[in-house]
Protein backbone atom coordinates (compact mmCIF):
# COMPACT_ATOMS: atom_id res chain seq x y z
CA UNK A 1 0.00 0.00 0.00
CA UNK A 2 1.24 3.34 -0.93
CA UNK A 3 0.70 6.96 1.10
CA UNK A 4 -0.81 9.62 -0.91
CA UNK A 5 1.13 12.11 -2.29
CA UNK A 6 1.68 15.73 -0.38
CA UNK A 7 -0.98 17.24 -2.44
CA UNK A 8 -3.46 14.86 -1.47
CA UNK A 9 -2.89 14.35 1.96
CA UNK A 10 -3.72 18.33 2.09
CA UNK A 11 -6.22 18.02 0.12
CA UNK A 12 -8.10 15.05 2.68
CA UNK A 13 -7.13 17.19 5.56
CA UNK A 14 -8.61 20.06 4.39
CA UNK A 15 -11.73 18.23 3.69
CA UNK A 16 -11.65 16.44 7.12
CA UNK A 17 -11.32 20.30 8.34
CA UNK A 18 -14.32 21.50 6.42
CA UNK A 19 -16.72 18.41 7.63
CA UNK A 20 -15.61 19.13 10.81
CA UNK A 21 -16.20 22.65 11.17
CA UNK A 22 -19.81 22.19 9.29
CA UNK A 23 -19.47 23.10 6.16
CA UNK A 24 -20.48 20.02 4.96
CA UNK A 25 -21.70 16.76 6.62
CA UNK A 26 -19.02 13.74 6.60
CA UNK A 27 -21.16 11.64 4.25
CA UNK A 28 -20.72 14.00 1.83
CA UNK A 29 -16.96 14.72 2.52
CA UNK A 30 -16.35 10.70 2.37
CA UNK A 31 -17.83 10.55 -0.79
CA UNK A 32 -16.24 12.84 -1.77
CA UNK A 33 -12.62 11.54 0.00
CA UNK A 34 -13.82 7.89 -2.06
CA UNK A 35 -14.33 9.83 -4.76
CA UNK A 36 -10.74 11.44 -4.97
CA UNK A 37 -9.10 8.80 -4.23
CA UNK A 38 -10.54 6.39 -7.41
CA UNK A 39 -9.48 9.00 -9.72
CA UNK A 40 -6.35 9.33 -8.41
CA UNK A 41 -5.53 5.30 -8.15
CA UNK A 42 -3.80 3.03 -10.78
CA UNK A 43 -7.09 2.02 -12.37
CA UNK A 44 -8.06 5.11 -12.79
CA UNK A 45 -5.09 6.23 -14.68
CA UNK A 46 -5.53 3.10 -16.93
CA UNK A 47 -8.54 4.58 -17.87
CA UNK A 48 -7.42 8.11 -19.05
CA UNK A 49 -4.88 6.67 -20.70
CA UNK A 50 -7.37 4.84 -22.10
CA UNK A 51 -9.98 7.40 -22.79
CA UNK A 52 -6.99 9.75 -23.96
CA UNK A 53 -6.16 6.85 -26.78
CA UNK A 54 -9.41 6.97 -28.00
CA UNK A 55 -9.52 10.34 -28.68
CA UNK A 56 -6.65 10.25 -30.62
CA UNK A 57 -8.28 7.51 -33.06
């Protein structure tokens, strides 16, 4: 298992910071938290790369 990268680990934090303050309930941050981290995973850069090839064609 890998650590996220700097960027995202600020990026989780600062969403942790925002559900906790209010802002927004958690479900919605943990979606959201889900949400970032499939498009930032190894399957998900499959399928740019992917979705990039097609676009070339």
């Amino acid at each position: 298992m890998e650590l996220p990268s700097a960027d995202q680990l600020c990026f989780l934090a600062g969403l942790g910071v925002i559900a906790a303050v209010g802002i927004i309930e958690w479900p919605v941050a943990a979606a959201i938290a889900v949400g970032h981290g499939l498009a930032h995973s190894q399957h998900g850069k499959a399928l740019r790369e992917f979705g990039e090839a097609l676009e070339e064609a």
